[in-house]
PDB file of N, CA and C in Angstrom:
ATOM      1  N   UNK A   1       4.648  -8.241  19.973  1.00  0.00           N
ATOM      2  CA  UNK A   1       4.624  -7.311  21.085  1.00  0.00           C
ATOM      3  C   UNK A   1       3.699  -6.126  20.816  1.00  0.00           C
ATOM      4  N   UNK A   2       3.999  -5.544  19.741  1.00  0.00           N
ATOM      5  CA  UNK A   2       3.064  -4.688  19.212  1.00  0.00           C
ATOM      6  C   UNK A   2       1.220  -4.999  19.551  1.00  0.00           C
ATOM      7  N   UNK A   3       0.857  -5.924  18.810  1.00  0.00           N
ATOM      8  CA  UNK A   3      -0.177  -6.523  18.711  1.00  0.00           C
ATOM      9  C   UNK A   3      -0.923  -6.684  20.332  1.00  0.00           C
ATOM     10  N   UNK A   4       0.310  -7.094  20.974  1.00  0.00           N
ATOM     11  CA  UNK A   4       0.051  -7.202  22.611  1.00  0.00           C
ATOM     12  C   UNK A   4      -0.656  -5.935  23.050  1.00  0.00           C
ATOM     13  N   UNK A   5       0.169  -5.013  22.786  1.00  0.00           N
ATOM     14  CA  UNK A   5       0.243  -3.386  23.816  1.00  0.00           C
ATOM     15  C   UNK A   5      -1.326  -2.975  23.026  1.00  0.00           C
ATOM     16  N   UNK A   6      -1.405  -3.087  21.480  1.00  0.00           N
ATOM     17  CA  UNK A   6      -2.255  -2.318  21.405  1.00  0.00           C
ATOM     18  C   UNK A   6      -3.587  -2.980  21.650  1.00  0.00           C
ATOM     19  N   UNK A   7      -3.476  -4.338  21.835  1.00  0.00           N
ATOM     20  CA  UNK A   7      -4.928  -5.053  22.784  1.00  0.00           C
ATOM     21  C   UNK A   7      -4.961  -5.163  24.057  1.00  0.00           C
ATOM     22  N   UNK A   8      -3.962  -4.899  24.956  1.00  0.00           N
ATOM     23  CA  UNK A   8      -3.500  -5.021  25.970  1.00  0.00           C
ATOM     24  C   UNK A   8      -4.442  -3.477  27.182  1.00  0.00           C
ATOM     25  N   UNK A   9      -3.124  -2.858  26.337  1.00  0.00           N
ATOM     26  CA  UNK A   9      -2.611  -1.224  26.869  1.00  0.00           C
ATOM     27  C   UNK A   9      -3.693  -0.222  25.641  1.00  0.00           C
ATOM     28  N   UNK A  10      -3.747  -0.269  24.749  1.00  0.00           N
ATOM     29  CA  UNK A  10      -4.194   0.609  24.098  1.00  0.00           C
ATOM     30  C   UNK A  10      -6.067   0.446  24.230  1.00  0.00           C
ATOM     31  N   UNK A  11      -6.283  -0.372  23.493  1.00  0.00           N
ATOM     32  CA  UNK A  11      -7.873  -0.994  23.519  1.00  0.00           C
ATOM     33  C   UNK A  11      -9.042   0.538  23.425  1.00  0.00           C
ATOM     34  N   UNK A  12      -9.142   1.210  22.893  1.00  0.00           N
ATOM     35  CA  UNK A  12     -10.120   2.398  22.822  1.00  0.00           C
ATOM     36  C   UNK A  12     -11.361   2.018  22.737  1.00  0.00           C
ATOM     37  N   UNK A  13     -11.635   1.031  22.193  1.00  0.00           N
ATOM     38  CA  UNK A  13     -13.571   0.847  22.472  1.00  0.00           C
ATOM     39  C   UNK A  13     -13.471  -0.394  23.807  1.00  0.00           C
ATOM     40  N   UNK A  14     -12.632  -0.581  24.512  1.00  0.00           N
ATOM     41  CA  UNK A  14     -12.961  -1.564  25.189  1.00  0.00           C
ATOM     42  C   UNK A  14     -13.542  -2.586  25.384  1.00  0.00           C
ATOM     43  N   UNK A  15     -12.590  -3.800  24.723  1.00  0.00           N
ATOM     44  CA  UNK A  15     -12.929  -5.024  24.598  1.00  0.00           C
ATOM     45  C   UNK A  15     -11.929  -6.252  24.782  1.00  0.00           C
ATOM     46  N   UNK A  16     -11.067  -5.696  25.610  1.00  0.00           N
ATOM     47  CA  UNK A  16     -10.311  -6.833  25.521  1.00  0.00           C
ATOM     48  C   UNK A  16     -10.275  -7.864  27.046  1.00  0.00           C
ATOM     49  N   UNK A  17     -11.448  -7.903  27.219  1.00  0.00           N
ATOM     50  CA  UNK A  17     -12.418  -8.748  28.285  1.00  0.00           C
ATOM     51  C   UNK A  17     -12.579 -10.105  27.501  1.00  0.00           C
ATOM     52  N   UNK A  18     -12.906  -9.254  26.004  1.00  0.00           N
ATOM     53  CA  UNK A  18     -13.663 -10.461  25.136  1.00  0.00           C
ATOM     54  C   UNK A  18     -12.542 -11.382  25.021  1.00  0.00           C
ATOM     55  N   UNK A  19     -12.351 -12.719  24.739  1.00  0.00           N
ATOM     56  CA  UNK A  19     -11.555 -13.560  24.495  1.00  0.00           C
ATOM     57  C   UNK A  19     -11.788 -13.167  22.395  1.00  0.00           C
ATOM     58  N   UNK A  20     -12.868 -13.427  22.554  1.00  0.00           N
ATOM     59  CA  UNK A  20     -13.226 -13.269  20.633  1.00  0.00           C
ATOM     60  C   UNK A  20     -12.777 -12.514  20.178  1.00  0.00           C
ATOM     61  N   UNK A  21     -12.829 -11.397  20.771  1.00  0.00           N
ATOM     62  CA  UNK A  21     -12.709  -9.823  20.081  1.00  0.00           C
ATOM     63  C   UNK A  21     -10.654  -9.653  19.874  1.00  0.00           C
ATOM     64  N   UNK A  22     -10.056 -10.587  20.266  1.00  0.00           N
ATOM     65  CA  UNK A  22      -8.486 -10.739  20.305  1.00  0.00           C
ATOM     66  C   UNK A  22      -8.055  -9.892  18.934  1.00  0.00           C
ATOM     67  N   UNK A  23      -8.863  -9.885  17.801  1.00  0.00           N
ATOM     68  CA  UNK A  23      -8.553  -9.441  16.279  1.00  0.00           C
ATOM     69  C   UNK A  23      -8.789  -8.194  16.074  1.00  0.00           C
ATOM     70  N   UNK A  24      -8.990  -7.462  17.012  1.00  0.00           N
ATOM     71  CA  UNK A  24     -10.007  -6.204  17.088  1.00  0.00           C
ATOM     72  C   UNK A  24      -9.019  -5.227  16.065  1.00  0.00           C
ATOM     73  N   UNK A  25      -7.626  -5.239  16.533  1.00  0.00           N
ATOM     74  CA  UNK A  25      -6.940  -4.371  16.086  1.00  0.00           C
ATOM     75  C   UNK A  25      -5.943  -4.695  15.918  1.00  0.00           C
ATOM     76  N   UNK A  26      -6.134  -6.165  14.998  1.00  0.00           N
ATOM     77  CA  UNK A  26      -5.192  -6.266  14.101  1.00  0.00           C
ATOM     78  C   UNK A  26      -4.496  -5.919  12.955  1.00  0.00           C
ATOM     79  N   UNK A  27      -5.744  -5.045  12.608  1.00  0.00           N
ATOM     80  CA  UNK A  27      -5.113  -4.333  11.440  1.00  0.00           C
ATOM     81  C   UNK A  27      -4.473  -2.797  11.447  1.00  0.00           C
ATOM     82  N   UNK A  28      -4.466  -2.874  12.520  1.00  0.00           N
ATOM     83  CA  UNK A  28      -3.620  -1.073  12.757  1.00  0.00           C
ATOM     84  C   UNK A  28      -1.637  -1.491  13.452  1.00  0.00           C
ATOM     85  N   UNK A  29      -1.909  -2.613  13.758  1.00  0.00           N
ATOM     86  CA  UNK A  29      -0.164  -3.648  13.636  1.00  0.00           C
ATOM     87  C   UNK A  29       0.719  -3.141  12.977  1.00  0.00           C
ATOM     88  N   UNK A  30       0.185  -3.526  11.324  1.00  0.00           N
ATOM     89  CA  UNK A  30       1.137  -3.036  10.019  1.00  0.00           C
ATOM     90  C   UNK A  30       1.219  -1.398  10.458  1.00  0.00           C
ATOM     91  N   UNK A  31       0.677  -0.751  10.697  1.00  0.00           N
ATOM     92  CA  UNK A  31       1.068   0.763  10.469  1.00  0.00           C
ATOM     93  C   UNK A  31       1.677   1.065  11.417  1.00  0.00           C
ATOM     94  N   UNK A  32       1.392   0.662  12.424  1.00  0.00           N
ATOM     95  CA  UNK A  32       1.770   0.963  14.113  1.00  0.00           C
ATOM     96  C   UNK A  32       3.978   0.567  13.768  1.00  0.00           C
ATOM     97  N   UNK A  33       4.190  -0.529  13.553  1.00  0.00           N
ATOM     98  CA  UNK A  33       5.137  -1.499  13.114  1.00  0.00           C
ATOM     99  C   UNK A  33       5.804  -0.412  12.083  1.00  0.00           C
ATOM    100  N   UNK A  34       5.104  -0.062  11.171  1.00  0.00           N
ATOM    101  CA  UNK A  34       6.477   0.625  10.031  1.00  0.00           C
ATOM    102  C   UNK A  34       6.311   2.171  10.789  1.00  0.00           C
ATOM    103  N   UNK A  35       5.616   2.538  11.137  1.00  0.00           N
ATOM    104  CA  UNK A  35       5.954   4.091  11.995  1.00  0.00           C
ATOM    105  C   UNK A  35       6.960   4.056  12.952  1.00  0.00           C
ATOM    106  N   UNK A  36       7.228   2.843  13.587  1.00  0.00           N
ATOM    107  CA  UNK A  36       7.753   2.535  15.078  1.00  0.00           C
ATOM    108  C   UNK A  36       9.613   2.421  13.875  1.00  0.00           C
ATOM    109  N   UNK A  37       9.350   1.954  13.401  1.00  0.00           N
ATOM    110  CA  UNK A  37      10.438   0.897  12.518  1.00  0.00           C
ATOM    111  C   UNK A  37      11.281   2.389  11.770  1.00  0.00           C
ATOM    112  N   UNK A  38      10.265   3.181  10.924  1.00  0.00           N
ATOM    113  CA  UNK A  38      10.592   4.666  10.444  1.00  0.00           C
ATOM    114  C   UNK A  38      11.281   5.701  11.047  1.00  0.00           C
ATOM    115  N   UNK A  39      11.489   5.363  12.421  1.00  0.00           N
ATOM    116  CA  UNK A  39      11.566   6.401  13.412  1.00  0.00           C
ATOM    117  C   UNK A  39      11.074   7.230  13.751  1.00  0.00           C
ATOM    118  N   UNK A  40       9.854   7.420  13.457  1.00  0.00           N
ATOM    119  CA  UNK A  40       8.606   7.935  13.691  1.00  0.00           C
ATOM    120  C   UNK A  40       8.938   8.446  15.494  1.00  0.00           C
ATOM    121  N   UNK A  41       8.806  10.221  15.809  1.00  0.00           N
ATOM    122  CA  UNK A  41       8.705  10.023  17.148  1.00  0.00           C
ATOM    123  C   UNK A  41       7.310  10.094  17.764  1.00  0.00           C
ATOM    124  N   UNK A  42       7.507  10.157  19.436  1.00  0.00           N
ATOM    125  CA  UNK A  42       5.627  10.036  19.919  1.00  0.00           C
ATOM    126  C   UNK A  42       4.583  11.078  19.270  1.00  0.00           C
ATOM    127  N   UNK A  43       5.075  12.394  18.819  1.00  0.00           N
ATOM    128  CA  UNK A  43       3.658  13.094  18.261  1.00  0.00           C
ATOM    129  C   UNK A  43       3.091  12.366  17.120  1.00  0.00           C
ATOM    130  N   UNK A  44       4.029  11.565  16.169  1.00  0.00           N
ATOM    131  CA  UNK A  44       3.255  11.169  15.137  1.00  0.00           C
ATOM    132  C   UNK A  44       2.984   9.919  15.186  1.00  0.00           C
ATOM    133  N   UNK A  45       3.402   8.730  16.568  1.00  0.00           N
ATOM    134  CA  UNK A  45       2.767   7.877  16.777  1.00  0.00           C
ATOM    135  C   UNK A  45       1.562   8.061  17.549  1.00  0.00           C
ATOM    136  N   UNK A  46       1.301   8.999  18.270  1.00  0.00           N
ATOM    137  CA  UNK A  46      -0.017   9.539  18.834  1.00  0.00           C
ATOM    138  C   UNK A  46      -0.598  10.682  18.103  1.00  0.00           C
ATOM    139  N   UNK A  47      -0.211  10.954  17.093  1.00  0.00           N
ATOM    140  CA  UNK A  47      -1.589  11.478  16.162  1.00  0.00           C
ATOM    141  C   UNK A  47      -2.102  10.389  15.253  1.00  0.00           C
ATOM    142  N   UNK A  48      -1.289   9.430  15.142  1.00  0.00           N
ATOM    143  CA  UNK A  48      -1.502   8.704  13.787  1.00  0.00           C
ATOM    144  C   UNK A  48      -2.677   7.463  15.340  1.00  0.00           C
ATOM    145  N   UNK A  49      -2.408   7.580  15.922  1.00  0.00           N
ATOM    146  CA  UNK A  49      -3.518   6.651  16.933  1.00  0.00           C
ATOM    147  C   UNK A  49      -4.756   7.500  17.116  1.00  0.00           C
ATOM    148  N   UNK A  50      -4.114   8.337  17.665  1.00  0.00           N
ATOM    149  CA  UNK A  50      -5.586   9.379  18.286  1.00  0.00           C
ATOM    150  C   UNK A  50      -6.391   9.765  16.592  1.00  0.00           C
ATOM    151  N   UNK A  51      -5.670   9.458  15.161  1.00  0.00           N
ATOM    152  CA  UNK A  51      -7.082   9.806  14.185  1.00  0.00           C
ATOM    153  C   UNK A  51      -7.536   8.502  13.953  1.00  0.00           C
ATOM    154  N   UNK A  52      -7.204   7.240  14.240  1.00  0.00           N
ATOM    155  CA  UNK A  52      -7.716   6.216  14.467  1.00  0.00           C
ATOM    156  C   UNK A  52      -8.777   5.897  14.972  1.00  0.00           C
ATOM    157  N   UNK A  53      -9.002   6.547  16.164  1.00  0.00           N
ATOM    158  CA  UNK A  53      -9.711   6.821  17.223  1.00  0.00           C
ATOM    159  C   UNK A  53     -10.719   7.633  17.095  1.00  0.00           C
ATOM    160  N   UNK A  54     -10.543   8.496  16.354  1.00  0.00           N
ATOM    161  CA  UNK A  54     -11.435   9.283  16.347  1.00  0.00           C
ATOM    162  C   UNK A  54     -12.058   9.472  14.867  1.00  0.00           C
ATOM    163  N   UNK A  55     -10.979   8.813  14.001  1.00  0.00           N
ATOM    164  CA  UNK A  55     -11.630   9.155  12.453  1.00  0.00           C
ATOM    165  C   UNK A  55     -12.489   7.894  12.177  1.00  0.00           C
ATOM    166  N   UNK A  56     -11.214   7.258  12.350  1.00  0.00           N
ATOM    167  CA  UNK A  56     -11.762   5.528  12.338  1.00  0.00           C
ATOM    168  C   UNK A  56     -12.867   4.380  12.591  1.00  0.00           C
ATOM    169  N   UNK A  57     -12.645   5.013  14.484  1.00  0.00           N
ATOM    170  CA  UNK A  57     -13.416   4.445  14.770  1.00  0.00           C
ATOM    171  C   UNK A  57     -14.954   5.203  15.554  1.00  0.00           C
ATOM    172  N   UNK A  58     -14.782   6.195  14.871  1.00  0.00           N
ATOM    173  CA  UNK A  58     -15.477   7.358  15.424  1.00  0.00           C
ATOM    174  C   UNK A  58     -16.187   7.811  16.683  1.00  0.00           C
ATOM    175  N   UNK A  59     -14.888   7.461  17.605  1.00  0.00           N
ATOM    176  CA  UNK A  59     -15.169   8.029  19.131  1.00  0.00           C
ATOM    177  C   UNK A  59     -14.765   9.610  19.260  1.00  0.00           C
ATOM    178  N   UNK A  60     -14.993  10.326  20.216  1.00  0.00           N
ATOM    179  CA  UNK A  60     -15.244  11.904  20.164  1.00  0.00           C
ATOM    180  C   UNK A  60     -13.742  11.946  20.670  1.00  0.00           C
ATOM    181  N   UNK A  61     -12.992  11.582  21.173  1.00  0.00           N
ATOM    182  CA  UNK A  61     -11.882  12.422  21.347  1.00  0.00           C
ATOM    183  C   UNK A  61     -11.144  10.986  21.934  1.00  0.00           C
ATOM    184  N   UNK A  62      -9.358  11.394  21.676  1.00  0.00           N
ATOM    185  CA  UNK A  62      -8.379  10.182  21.869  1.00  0.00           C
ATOM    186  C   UNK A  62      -8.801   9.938  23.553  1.00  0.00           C
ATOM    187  N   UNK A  63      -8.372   8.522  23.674  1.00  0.00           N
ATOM    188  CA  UNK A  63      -8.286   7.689  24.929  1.00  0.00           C
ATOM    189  C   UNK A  63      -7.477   8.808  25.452  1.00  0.00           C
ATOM    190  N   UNK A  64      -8.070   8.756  27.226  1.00  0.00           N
ATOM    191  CA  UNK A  64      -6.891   9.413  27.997  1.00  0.00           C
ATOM    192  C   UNK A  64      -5.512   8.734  28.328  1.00  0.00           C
ATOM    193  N   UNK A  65      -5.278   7.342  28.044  1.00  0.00           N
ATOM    194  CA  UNK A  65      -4.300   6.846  28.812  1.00  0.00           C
ATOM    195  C   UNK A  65      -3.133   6.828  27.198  1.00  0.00           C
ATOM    196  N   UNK A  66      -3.446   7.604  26.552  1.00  0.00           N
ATOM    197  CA  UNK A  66      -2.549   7.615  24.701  1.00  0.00           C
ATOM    198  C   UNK A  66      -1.351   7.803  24.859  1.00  0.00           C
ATOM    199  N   UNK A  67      -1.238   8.543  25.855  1.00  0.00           N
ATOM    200  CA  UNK A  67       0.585   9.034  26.343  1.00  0.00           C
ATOM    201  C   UNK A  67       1.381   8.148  26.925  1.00  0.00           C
ATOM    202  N   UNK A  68       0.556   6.907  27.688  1.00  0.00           N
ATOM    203  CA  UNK A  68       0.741   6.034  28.489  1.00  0.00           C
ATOM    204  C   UNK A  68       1.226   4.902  26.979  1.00  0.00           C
ATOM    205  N   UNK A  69       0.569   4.790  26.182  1.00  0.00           N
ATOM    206  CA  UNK A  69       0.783   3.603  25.174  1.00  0.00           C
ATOM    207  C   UNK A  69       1.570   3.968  24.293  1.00  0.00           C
ATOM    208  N   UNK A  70       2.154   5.093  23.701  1.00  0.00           N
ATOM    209  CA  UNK A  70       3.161   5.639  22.829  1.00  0.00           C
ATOM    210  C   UNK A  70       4.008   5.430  23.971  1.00  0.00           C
ATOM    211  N   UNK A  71       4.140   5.636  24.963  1.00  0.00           N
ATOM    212  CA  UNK A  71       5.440   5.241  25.292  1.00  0.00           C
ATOM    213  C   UNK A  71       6.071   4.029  25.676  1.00  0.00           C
ATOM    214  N   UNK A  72       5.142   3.036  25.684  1.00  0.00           N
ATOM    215  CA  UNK A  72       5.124   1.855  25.872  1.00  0.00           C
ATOM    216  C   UNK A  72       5.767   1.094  24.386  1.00  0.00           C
ATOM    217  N   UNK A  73       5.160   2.026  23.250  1.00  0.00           N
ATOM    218  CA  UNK A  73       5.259   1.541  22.401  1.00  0.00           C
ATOM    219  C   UNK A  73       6.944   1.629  21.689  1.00  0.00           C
ATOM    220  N   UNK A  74       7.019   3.122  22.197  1.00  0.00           N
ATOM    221  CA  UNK A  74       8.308   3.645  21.625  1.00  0.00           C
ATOM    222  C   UNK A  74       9.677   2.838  22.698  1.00  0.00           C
ATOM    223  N   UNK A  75       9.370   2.962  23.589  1.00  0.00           N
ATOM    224  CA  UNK A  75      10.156   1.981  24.458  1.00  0.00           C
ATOM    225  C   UNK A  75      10.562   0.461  23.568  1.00  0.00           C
ATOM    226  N   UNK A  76       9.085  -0.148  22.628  1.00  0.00           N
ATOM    227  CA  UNK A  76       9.914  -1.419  22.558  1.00  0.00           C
ATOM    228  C   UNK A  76      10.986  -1.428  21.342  1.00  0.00           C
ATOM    229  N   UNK A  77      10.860  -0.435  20.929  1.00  0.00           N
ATOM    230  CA  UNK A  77      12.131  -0.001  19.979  1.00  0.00           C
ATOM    231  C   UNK A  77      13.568   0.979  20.618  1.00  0.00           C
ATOM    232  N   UNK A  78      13.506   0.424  21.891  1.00  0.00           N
ATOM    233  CA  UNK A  78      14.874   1.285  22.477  1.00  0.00           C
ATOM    234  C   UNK A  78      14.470   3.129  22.402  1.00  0.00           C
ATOM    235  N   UNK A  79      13.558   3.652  22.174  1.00  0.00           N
ATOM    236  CA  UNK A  79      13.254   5.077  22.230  1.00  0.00           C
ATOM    237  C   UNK A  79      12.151   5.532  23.338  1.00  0.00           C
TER     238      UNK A  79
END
């Protein structure tokens, strides 16, 4: 589910048109997963995205729709 939302709903360089590109962000899963799991609430699941975003993958500032996907996210853990 995870994996879903954040290729789905999240997607910051926009690519999930691509059929190929499905792996894009598979590797931010594991972290996304033990933050969610930690009880981690939305500021530090949306800072820990938005430096992703911006450290990572070095776009100038978090996606606007970030508030929209932390809660999507925190939702699938009953929060």
């Amino acid at each position: 589910m995870v994996r879903v939302a954040l290729w789905r709903d999240w997607d910051p360089i926009g690519v999930n048109d691509c059929p190929e590109a499905q792996d894009e962000y598979d590797s931010y899963v594991g972290g996304v997963c033990s933050l969610l799991l930690s009880g981690a609430d939305g500021y530090k699941l949306r800072q820990r995205l938005a430096h992703i975003e911006t450290v990572g993958m070095g776009l100038s500032s978090p996606c606007s729709h970030l508030d929209d996907v932390v809660r999507k996210l925190l939702a699938m853990v009953g929060r």
